[in-house]
C-alpha atoms as a PDB file:
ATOM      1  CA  UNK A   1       0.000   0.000   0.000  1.00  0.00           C
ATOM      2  CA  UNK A   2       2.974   2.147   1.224  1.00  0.00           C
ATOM      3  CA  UNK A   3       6.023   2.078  -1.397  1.00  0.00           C
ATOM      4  CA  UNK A   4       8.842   4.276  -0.298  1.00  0.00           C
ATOM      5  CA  UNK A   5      12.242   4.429  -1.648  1.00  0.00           C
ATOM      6  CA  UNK A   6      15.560   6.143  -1.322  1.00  0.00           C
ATOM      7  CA  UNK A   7      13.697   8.829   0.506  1.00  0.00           C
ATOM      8  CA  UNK A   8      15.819  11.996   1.232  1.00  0.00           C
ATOM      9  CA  UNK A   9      13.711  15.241   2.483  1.00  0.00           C
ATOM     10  CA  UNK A  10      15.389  18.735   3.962  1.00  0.00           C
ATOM     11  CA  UNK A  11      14.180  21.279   6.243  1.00  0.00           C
ATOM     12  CA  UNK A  12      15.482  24.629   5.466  1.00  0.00           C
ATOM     13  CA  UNK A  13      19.154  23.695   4.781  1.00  0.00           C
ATOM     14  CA  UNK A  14      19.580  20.795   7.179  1.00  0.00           C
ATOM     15  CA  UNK A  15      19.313  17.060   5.302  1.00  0.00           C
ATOM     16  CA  UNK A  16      16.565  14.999   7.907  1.00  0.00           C
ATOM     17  CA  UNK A  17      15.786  11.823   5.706  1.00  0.00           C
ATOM     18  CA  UNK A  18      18.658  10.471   3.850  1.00  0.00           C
ATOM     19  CA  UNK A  19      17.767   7.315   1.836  1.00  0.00           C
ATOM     20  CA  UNK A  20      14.337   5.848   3.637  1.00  0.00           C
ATOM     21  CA  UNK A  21      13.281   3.109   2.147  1.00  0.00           C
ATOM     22  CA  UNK A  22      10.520   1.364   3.952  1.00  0.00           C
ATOM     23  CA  UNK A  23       6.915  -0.576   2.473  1.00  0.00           C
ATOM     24  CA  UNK A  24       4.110  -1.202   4.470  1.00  0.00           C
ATOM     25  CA  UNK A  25       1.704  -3.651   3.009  1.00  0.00           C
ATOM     26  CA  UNK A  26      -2.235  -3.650   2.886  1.00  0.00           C
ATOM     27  CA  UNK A  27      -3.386  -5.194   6.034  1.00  0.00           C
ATOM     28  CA  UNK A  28      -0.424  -4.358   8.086  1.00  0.00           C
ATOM     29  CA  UNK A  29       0.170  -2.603  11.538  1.00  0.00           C
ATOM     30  CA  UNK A  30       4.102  -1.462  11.453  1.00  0.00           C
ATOM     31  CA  UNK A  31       6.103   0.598  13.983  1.00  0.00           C
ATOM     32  CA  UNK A  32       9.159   3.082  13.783  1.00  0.00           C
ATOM     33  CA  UNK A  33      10.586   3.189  16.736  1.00  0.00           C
ATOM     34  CA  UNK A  34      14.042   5.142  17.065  1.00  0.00           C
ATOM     35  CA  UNK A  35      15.815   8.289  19.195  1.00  0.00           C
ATOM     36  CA  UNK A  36      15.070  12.165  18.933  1.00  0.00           C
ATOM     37  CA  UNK A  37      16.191  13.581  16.008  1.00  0.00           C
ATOM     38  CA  UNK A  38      16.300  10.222  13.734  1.00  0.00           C
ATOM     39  CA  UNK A  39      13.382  11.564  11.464  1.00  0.00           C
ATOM     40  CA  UNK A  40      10.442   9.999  12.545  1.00  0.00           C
ATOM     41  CA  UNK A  41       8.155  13.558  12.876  1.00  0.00           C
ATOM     42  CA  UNK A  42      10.215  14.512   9.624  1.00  0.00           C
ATOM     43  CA  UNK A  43       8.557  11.670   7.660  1.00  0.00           C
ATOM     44  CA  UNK A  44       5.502  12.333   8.941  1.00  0.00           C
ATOM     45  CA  UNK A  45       5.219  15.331   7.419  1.00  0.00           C
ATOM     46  CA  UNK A  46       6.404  14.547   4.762  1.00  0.00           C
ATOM     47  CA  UNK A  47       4.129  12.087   3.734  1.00  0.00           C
ATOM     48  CA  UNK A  48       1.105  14.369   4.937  1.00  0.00           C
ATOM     49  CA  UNK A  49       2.670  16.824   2.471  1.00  0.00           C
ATOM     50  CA  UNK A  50       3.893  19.659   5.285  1.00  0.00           C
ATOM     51  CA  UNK A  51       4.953  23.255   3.747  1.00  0.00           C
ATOM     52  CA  UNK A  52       8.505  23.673   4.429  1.00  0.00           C
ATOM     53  CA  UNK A  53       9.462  20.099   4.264  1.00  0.00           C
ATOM     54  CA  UNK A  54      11.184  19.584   0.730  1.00  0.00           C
ATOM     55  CA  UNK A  55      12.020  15.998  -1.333  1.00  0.00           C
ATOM     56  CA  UNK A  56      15.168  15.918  -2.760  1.00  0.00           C
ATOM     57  CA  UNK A  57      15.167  12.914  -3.943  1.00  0.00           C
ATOM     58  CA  UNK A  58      13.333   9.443  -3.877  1.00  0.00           C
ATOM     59  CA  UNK A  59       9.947   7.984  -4.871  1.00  0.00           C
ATOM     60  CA  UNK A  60       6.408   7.441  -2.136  1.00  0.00           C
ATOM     61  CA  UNK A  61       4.085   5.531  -4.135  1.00  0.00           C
ATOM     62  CA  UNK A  62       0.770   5.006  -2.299  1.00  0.00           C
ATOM     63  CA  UNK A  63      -1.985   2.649  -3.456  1.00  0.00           C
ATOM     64  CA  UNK A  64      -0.585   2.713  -6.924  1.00  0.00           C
ATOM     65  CA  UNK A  65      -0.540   7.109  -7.019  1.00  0.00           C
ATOM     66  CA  UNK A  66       2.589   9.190  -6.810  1.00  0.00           C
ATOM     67  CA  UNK A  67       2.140  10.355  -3.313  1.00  0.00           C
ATOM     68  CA  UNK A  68       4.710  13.613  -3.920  1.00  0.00           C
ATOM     69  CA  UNK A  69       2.572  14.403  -6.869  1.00  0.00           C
ATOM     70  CA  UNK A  70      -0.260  15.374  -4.567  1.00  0.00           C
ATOM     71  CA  UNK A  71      -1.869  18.301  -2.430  1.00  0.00           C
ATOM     72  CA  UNK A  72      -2.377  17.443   0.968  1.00  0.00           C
ATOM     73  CA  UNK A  73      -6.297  17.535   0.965  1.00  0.00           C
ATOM     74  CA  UNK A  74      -5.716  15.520  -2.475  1.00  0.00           C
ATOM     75  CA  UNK A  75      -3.461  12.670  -0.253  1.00  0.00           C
ATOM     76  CA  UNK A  76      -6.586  12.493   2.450  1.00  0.00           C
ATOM     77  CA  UNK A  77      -8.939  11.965  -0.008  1.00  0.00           C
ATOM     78  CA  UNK A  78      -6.674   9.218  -1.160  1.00  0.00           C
ATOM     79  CA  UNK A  79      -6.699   7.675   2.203  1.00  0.00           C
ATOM     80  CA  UNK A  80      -4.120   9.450   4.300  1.00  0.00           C
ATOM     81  CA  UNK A  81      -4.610   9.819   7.588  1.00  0.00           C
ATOM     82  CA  UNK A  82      -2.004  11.748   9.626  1.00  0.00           C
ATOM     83  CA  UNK A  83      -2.673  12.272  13.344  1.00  0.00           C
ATOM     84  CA  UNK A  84      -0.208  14.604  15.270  1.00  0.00           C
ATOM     85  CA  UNK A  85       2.028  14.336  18.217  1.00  0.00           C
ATOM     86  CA  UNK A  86       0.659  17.808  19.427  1.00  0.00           C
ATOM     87  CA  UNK A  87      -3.048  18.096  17.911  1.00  0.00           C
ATOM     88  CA  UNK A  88      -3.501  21.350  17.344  1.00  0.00           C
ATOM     89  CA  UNK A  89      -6.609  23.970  18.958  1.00  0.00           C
ATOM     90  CA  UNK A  90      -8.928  25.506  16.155  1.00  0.00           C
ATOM     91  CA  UNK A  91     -11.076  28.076  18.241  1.00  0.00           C
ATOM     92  CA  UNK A  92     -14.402  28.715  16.978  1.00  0.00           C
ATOM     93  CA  UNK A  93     -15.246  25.698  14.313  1.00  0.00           C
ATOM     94  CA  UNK A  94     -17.131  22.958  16.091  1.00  0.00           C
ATOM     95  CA  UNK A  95     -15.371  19.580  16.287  1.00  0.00           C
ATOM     96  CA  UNK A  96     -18.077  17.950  14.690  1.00  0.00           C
ATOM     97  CA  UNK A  97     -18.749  21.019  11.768  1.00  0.00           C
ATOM     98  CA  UNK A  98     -15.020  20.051  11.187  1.00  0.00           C
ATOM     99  CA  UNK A  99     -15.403  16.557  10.766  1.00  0.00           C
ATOM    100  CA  UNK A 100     -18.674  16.486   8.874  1.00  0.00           C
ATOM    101  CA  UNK A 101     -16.700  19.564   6.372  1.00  0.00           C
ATOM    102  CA  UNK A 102     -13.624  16.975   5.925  1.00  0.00           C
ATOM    103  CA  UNK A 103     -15.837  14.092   5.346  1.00  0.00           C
ATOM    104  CA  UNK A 104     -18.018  15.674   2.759  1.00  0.00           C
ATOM    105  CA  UNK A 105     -14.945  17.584   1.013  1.00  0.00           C
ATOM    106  CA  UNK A 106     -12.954  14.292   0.816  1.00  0.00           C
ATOM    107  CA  UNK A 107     -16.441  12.343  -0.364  1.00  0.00           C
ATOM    108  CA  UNK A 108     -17.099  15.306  -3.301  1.00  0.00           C
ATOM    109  CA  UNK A 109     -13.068  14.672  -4.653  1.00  0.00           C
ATOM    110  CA  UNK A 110     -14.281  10.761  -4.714  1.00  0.00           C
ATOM    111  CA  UNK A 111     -17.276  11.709  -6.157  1.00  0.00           C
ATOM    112  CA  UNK A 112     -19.614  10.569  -3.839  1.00  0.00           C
ATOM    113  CA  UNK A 113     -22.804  11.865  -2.375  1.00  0.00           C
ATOM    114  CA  UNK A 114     -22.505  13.767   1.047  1.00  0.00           C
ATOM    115  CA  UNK A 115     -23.314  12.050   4.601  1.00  0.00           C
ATOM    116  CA  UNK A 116     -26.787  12.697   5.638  1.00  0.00           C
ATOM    117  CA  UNK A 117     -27.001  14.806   8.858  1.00  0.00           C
ATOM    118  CA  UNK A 118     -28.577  11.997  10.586  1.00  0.00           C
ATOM    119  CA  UNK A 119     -26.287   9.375   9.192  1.00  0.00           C
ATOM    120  CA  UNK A 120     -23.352  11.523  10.705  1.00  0.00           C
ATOM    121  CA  UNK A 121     -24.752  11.664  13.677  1.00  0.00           C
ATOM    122  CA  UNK A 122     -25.226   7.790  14.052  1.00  0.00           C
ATOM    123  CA  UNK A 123     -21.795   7.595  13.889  1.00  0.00           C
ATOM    124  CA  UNK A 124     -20.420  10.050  15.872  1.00  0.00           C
ATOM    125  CA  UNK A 125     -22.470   8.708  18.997  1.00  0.00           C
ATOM    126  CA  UNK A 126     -20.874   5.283  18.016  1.00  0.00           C
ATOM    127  CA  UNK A 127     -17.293   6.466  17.774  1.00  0.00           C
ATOM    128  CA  UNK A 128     -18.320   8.667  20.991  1.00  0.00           C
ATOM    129  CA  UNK A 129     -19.566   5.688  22.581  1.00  0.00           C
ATOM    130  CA  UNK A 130     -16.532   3.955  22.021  1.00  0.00           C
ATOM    131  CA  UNK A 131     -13.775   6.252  23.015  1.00  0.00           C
ATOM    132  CA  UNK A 132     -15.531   8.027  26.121  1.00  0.00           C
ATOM    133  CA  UNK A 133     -15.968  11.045  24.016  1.00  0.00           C
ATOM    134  CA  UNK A 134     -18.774  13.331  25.848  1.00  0.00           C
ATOM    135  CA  UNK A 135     -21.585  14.561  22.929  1.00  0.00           C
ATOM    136  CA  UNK A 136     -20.997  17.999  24.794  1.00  0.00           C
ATOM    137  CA  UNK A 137     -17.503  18.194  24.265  1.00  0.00           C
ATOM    138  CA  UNK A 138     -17.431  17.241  20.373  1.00  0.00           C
ATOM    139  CA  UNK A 139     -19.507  20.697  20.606  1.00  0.00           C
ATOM    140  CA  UNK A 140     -16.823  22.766  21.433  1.00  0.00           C
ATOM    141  CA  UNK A 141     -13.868  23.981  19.143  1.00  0.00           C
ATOM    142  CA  UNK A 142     -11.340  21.617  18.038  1.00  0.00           C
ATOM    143  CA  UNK A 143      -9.525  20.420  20.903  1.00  0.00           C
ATOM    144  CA  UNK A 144     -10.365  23.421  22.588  1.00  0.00           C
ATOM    145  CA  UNK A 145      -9.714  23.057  26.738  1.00  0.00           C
ATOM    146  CA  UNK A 146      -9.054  19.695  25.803  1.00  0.00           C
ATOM    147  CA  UNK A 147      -6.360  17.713  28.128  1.00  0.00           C
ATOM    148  CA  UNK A 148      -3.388  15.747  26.170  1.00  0.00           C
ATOM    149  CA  UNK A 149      -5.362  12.780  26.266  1.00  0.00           C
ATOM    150  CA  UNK A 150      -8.723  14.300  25.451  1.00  0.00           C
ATOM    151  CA  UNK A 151      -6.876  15.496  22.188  1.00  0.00           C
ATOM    152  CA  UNK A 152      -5.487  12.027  21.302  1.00  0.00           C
ATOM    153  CA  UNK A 153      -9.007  10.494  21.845  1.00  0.00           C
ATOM    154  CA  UNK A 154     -10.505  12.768  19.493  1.00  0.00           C
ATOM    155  CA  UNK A 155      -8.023  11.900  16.660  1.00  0.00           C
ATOM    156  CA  UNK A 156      -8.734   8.603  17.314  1.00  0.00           C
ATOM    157  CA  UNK A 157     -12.341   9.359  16.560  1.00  0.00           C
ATOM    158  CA  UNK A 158     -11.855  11.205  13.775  1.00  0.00           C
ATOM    159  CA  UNK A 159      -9.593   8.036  12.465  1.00  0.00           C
ATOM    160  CA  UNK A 160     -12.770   6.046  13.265  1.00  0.00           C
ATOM    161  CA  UNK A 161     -15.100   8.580  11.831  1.00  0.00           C
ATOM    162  CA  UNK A 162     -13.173   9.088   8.576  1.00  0.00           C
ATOM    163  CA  UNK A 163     -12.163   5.485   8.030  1.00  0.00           C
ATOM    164  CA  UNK A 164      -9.209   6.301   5.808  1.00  0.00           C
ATOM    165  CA  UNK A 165      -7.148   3.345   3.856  1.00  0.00           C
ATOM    166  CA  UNK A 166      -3.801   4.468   5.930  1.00  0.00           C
ATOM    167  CA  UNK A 167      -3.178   5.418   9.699  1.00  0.00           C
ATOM    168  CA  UNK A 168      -0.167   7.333  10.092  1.00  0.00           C
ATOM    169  CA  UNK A 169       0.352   8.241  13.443  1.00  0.00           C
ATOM    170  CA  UNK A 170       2.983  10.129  15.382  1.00  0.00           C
ATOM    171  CA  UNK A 171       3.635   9.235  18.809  1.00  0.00           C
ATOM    172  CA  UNK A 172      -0.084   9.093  19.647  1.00  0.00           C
ATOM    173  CA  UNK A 173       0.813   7.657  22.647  1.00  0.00           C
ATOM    174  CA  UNK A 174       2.385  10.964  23.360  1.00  0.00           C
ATOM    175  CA  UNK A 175       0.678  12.179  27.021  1.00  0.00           C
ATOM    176  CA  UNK A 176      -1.234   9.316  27.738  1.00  0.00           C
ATOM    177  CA  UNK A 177      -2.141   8.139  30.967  1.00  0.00           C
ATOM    178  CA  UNK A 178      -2.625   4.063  31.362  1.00  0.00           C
ATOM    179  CA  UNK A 179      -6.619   4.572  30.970  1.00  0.00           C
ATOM    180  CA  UNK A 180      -6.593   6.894  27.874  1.00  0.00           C
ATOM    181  CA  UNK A 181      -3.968   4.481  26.317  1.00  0.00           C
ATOM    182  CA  UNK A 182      -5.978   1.491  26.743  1.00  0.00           C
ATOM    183  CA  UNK A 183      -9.212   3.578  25.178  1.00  0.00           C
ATOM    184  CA  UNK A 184      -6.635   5.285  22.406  1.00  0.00           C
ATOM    185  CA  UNK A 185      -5.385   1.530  21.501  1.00  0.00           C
ATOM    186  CA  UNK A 186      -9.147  -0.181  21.427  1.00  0.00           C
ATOM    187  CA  UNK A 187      -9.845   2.749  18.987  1.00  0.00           C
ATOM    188  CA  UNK A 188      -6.641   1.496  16.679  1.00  0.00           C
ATOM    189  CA  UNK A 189      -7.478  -1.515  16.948  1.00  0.00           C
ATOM    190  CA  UNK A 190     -10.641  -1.383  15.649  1.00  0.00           C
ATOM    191  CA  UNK A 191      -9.325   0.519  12.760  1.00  0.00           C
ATOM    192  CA  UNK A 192      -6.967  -2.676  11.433  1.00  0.00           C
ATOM    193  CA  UNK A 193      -8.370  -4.704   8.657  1.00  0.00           C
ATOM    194  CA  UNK A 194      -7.309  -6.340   5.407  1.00  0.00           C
ATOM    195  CA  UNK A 195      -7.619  -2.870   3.302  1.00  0.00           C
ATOM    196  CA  UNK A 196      -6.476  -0.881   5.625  1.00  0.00           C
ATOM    197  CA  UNK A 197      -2.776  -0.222   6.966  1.00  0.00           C
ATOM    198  CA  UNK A 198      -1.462   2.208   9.750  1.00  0.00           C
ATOM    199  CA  UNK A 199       2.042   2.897  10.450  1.00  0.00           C
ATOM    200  CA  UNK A 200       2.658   3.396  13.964  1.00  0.00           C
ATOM    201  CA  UNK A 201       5.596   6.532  15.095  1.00  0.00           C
ATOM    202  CA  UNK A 202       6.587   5.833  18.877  1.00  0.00           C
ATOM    203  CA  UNK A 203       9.443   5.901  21.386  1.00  0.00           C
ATOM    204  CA  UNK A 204       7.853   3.019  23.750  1.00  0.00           C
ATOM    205  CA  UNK A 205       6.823  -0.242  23.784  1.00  0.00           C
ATOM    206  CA  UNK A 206       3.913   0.356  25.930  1.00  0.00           C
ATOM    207  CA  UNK A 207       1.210   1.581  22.703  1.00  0.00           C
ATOM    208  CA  UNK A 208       3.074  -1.575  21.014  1.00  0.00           C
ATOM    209  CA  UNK A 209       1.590  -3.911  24.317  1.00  0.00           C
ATOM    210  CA  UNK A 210      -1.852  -2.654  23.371  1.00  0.00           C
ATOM    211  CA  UNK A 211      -1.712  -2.352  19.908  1.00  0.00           C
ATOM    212  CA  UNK A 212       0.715  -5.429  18.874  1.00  0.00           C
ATOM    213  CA  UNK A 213       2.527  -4.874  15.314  1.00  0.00           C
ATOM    214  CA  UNK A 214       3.584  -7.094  12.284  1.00  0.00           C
ATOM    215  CA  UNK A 215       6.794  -5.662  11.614  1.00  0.00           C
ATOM    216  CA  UNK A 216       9.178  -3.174  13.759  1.00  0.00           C
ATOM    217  CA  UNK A 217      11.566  -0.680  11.936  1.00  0.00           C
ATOM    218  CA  UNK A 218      14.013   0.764  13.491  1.00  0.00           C
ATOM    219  CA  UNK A 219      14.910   4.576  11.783  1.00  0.00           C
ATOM    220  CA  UNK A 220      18.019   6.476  12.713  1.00  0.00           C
ATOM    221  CA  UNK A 221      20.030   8.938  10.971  1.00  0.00           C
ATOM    222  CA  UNK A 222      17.134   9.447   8.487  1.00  0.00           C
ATOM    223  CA  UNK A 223      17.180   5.689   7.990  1.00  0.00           C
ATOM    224  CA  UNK A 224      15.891   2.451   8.101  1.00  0.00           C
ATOM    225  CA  UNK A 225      18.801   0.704  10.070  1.00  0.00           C
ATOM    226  CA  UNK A 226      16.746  -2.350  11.140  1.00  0.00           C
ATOM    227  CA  UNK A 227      13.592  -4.429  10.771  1.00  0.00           C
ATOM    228  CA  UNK A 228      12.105  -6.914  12.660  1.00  0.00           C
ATOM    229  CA  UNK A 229       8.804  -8.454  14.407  1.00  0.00           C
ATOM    230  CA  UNK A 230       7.571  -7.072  17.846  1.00  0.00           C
ATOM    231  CA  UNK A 231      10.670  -8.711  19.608  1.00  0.00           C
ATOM    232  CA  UNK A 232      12.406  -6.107  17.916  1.00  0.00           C
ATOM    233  CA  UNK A 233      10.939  -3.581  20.320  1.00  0.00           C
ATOM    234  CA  UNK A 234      11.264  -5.236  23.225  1.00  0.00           C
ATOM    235  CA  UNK A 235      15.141  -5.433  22.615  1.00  0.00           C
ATOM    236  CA  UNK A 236      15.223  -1.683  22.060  1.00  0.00           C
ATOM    237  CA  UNK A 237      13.110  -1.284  25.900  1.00  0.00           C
ATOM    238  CA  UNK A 238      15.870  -3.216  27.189  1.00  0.00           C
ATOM    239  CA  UNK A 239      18.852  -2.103  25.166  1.00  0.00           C
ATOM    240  CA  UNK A 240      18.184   1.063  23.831  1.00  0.00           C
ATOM    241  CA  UNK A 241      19.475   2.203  20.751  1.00  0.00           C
ATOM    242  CA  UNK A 242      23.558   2.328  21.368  1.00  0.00           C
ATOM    243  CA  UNK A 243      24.175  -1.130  20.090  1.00  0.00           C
ATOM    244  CA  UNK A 244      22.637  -0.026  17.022  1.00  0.00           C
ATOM    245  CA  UNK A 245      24.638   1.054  13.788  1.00  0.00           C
ATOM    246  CA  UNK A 246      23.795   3.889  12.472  1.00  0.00           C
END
């Protein structure tokens, strides 16, 4: 689903990614798991299509398309799903006017009919229902007076709302207490299946307890330096990442 090769991206003058080559298949749950600084944010955004972050060289094919080739809103009506280490606040548009707008943009570049008001709303008390998400709070602004784990919770509604063919999400254990992981993880979870793929960013093997992966990779210096199953992570707990070339 995921075809990336030879992957070197820059911010402002300063080389991040320097020959990534990495493939996550349909039906797959994979993890990067490496130190600050290695590139894992980096290649997050530059999948999702940041401003500022610039390809120098490589290919990202995705489902068949030439990911570079595309907008951002182009790649998540393709199926890309990016959620963020540090979900940003949007004061004054409605958590669920958001969603319902991204749903019904991304269903018009498909070419499909827009959700019904009361089909939306079916399935946001589902996905509520689900995660613990209060009615009252998907009211509010976008992770307005939300807490850390409030705001990870919501993403992981909006992955459930928006049902996208790939996950790609950054350390979205990131501020979790052992409750909101649990609910974060049952959300993911319920997200794999044979069409769909996510590719997990994170520092610790406690999202990869919950949420158990196919494949580790292990990324530093801005590149894939090892690859294995979920023993892999479990090494790097106990080890860390010194015995590791780089």
């Amino acid at each position: 689903m995921l075809e990336i090769v030879n992957l070197h991206a820059t911010v402002g003058d300063r080389e991040i990614l320097k020959g990534l080559t990495l493939s996550v298949k349909a039906g797959e749950v994979a993890a990067i798991m490496g130190p600050n600084g290695a590139g894992k944010s980096t290649l997050a955004h530059v999948l999702a299509g940041r401003e500022g972050y610039t390809v120098t060289q490589g290919s990202v094919l995705f489902d068949g398309q030439d990911l570079l080739a595309l907008e951002p809103h182009e790649r998540a009506a393709a199926g890309l799903f990016l959620g963020f280490q540090y979900p940003v606040e949007i004061p004054g548009v409605s958590n669920l006017l958001f969603l319902r707008t991204a749903m019904n943009a991304q269903r018009k570049l498909r070419g499909e009919a827009e959700i019904s008001g009361a089909d939306f709303m079916k399935r946001v008390r589902e996905e509520a229902a689900v995660l613990g998400l209060d009615l009252e709070m998907l009211k509010r602004g976008v992770n307005v007076g939300f807490s850390g784990g409030e705001k990870k919770r919501n993403e992981a509604f909006q992955l459930g709302m928006l049902m996208p063919k790939f996950a790609l999400l950054d350390e979205t254990d990131s501020g979790l207490d052992i409750d909101a992981l649990r609910i974060v993880s049952e959300g993911i979870n319920r997200f794999r299946g044979p069409t769909r793929a996510v590719l997990l960013i994170t520092h610790y093997q406690r999202l990869l307890d919950h949420v158990r992966p196919d494949v580790v990779h292990v990324l530093r210096g801005g590149r894939i330096i090892e690859t294995g199953g979920p023993e892999l992570a479990l090494r790097l707990e106990a080890e860390g990442y010194e015995g590791l070339a780089a």
